[in-house]
Protein backbone atom coordinates (compact mmCIF):
# COMPACT_ATOMS: atom_id res chain seq x y z
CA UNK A 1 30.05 16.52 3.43
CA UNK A 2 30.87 13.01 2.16
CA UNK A 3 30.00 12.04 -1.37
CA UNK A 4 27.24 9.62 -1.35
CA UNK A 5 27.86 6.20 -2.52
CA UNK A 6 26.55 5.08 -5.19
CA UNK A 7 26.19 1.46 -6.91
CA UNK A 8 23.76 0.74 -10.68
CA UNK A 9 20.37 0.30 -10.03
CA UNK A 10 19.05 -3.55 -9.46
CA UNK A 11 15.35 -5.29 -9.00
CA UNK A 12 16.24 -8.53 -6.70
CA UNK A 13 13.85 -11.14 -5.45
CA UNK A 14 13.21 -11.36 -2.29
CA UNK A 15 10.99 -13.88 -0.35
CA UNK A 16 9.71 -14.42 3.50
CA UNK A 17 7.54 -15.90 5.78
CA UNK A 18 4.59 -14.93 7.15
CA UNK A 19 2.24 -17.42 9.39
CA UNK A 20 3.92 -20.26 7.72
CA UNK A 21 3.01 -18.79 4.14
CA UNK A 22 5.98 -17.60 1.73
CA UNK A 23 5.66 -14.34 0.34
CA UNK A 24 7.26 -13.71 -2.69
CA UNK A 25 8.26 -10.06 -3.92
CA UNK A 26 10.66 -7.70 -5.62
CA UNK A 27 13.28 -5.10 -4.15
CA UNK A 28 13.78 -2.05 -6.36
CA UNK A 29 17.43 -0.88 -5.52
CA UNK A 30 18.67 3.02 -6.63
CA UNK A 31 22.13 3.65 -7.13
CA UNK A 32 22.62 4.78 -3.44
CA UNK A 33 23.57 2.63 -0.39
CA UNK A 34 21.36 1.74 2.44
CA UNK A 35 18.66 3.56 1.02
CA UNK A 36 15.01 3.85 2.77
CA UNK A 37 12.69 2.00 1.50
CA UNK A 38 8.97 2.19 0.26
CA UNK A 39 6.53 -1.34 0.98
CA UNK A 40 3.92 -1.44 -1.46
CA UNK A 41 0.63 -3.27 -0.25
CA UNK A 42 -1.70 -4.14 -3.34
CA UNK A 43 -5.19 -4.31 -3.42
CA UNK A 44 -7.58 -7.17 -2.94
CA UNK A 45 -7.33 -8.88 -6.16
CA UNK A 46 -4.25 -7.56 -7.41
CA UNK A 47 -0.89 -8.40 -6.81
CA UNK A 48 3.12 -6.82 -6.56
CA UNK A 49 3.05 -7.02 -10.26
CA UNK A 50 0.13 -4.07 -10.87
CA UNK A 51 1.21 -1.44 -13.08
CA UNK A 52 0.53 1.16 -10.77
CA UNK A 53 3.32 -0.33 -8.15
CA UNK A 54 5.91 -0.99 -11.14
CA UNK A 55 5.95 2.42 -12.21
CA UNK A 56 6.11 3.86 -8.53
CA UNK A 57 8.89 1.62 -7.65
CA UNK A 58 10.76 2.99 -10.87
CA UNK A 59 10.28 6.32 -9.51
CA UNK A 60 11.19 6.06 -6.24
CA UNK A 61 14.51 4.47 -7.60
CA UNK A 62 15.13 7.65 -9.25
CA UNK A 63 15.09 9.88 -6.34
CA UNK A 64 17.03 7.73 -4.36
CA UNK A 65 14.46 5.01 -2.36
CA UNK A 66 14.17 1.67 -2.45
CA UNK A 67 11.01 -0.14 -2.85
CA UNK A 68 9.80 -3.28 -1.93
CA UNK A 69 6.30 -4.57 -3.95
CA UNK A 70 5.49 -8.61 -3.07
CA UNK A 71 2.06 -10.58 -3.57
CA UNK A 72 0.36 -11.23 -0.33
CA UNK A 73 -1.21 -14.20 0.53
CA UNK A 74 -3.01 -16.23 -1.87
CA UNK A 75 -2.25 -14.14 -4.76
CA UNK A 76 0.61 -13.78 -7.55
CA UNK A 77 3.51 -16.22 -6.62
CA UNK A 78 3.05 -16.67 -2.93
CA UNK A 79 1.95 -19.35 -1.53
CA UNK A 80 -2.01 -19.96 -0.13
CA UNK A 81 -5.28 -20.56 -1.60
CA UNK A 82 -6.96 -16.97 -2.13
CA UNK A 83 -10.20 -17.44 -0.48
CA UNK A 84 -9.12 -19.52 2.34
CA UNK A 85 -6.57 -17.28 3.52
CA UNK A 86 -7.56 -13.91 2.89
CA UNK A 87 -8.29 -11.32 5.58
CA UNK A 88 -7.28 -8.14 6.82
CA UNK A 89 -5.69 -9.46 9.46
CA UNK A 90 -3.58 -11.96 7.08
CA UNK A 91 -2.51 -9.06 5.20
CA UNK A 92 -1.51 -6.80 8.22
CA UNK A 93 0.64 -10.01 9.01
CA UNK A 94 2.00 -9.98 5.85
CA UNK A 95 2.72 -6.29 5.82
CA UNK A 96 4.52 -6.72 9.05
CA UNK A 97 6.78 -9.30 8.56
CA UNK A 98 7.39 -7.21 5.09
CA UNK A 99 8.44 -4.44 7.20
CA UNK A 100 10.75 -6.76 9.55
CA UNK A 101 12.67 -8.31 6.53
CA UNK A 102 13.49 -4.88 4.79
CA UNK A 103 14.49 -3.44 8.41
CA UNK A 104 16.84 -6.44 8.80
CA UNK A 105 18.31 -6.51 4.78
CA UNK A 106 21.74 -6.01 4.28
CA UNK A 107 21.19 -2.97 1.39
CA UNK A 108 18.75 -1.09 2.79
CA UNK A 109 18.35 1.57 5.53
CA UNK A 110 16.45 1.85 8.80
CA UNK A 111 13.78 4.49 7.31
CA UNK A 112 10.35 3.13 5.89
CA UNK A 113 7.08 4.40 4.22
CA UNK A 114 4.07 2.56 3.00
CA UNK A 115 2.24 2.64 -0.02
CA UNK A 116 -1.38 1.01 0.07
CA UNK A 117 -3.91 0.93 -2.96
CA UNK A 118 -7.24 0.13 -1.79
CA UNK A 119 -7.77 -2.66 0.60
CA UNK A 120 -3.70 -2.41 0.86
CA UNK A 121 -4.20 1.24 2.04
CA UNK A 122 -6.38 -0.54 4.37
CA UNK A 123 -3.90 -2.85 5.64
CA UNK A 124 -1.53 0.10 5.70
CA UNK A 125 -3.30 2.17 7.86
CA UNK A 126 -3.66 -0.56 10.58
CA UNK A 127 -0.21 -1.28 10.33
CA UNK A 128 0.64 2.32 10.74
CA UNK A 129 -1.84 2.77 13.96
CA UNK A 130 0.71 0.65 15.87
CA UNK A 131 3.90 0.86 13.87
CA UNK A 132 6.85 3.11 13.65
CA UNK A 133 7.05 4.18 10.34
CA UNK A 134 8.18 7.48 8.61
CA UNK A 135 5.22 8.30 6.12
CA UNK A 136 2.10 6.68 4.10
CA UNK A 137 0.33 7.02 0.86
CA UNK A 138 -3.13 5.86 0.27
CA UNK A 139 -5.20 5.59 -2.67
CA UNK A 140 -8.73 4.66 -2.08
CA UNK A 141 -8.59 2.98 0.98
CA UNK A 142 -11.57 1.63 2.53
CA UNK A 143 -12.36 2.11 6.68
CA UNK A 144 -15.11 -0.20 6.26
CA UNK A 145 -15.53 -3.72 4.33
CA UNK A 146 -19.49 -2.85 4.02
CA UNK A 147 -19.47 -0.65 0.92
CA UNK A 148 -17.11 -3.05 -1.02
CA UNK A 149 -20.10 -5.57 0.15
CA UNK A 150 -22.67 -3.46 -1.21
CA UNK A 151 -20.90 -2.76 -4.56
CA UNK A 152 -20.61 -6.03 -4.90
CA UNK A 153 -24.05 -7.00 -4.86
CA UNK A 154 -25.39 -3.97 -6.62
CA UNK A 155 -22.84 -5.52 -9.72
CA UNK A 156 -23.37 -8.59 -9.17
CA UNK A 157 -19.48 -8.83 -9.20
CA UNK A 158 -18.42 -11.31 -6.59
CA UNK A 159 -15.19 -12.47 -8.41
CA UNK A 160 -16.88 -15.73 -8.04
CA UNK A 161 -16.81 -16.11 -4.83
CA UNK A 162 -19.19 -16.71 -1.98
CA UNK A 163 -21.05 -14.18 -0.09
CA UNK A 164 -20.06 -15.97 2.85
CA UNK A 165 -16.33 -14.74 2.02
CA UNK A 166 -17.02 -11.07 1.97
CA UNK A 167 -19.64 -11.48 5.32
CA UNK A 168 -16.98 -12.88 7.52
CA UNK A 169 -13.59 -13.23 6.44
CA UNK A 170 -13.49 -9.45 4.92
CA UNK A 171 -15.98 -7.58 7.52
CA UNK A 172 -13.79 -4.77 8.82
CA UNK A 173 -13.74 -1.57 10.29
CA UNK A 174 -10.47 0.27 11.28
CA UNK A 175 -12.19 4.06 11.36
CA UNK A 176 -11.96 4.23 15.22
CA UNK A 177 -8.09 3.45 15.44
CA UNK A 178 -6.94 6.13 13.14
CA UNK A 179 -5.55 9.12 15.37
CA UNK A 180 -2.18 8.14 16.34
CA UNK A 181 -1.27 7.75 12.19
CA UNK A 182 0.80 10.96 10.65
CA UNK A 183 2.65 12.12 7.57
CA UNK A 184 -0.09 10.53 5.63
CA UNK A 185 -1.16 11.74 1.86
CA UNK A 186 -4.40 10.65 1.13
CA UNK A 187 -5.29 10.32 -2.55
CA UNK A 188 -9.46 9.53 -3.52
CA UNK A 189 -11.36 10.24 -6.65
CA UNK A 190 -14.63 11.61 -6.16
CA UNK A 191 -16.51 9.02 -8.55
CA UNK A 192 -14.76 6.07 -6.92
CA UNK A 193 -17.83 3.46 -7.43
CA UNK A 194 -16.17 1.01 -4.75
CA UNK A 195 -15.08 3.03 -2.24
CA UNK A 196 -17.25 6.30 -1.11
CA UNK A 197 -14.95 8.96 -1.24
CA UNK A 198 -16.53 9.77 2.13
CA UNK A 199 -14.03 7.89 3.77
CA UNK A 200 -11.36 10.40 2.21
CA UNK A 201 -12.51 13.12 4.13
CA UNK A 202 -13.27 11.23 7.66
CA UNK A 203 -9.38 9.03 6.72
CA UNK A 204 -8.18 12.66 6.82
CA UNK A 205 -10.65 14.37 9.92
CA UNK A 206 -9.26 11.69 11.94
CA UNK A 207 -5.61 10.76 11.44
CA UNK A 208 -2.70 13.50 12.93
CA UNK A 209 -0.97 15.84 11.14
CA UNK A 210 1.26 16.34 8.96
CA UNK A 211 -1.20 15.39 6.68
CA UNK A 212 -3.21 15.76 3.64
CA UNK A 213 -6.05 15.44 1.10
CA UNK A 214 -6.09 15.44 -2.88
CA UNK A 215 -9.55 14.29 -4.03
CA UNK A 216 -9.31 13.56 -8.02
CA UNK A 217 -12.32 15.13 -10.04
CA UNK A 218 -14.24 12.37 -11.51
CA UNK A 219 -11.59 9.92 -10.75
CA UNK A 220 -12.49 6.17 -10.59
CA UNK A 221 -11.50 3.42 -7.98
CA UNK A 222 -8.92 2.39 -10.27
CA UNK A 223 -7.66 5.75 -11.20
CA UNK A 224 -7.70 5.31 -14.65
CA UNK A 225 -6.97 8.78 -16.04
CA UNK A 226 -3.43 9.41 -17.20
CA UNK A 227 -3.38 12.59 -15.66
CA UNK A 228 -4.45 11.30 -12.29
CA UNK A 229 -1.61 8.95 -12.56
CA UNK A 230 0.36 11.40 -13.99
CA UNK A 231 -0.47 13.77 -10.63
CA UNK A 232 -0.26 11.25 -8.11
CA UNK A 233 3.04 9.85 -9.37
CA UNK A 234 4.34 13.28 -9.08
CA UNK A 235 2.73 14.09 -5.51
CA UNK A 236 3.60 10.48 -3.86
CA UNK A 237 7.02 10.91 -4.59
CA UNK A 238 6.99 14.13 -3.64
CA UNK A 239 5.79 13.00 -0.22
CA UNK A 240 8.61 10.26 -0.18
CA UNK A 241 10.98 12.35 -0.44
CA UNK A 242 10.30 15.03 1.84
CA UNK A 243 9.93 12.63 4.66
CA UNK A 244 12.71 9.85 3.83
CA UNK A 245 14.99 12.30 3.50
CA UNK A 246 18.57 10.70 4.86
């Protein structure tokens, strides 16, 4: 067998287009060539930068995989006024042409997983319903927009913005295109107060296998425990790994 080759870890920008918008990200490099890669989708109001996506992306480095974590549209550093371009459908787009640029990069291989946290598991999973792609990681992913609706309005918590936002440009329901997704872990705490952790168990009745379920006693919508982190980090990679092997 031939040694693999092996270069010093990097971070590098990297930027694209999608629907006219630039995207701005980050490209975690490990010390091997052409490695696969991991796109990380944030959630609604977060951004590439989230701790969460950091410390995966340092991870995955460490076993080998790239990984790719940019802002999508309207948030962070890429271009486009939050509420006027915001969707699902935006974000798909931008998840997409994410996909295309990392298939087409000079330092990175043909393999390709996605991580989505929240709404960017979401986008993820309809990405994945029509995409070839090798394996996916959610955390709290909504099917439906309706429950982050009804949270919403039960805190009060709009983010200050209109109801009119959440009614049309965020109504969504992706739980009847779900079969044809596989080698999918599926991470939900069971006191998520955004996200019922309902959708956990019909995410996993529904999609194909290989798959499963870890559903985090008493964990939050943000998983906020260290040792949930602490699991997950060691799980997702875990997952990576078994099915980006080169």
């Amino acid at each position: 067998m031939l040694p693999v080759q092996r270069h010093t870890k990097r971070i590098i920008p990297v930027s694209f287009f999608s629907q006219g918008l630039r995207i701005s990200g980050h490209l975690h490099l490990p010390k091997e060539k052409k490695p696969p890669v991991v796109i990380g989708s944030h959630g609604l109001f977060s951004s590439g930068n989230s701790p969460k996506q950091i410390a995966l992306a340092n991870k995955c480095s460490d076993i080998g995989l790239a990984y790719l974590r940019f802002d999508h549209r309207g948030c962070g550093k890429s271009e486009g006024d939050f509420q006027e371009v915001t969707s699902l459908a935006g974000r798909v787009a931008d998840l997409s042409e994410a996909l295309k640029t990392i298939r087409e990069h000079p330092e990175t291989g043909d393999q390709a997983a996605i991580f989505g946290s929240s709404m960017g598991g979401t986008t993820g999973l309809t990405l994945a319903s029509d995409h070839e792609i090798q394996a996916i990681v959610t955390v709290a992913a909504p099917l439906r927009s309706d429950p982050i609706l009804r949270a919403g309005k039960k805190t009060g918590d709009l983010r200050g913005l209109p109801l009119s936002f959440y009614e049309k440009q965020l109504r969504f329901d992706i739980s009847n295109n779900l079969s044809g997704i596989s080698n999918i872990l599926i991470f939900h705490g069971d006191s998520d107060e955004t996200v019922p952790v309902a959708d956990a168990h019909e995410l996993h009745a529904k999609v194909s296998h290989p798959k499963k379920l870890i559903i985090q006693e008493g964990g939050d919508h943000s998983m906020s425990s260290l040792f949930h982190q602490i699991h997950f980090m060691k799980a997702t990679t875990e997952w990576f790994r078994q099915w980006l092997a080169g």
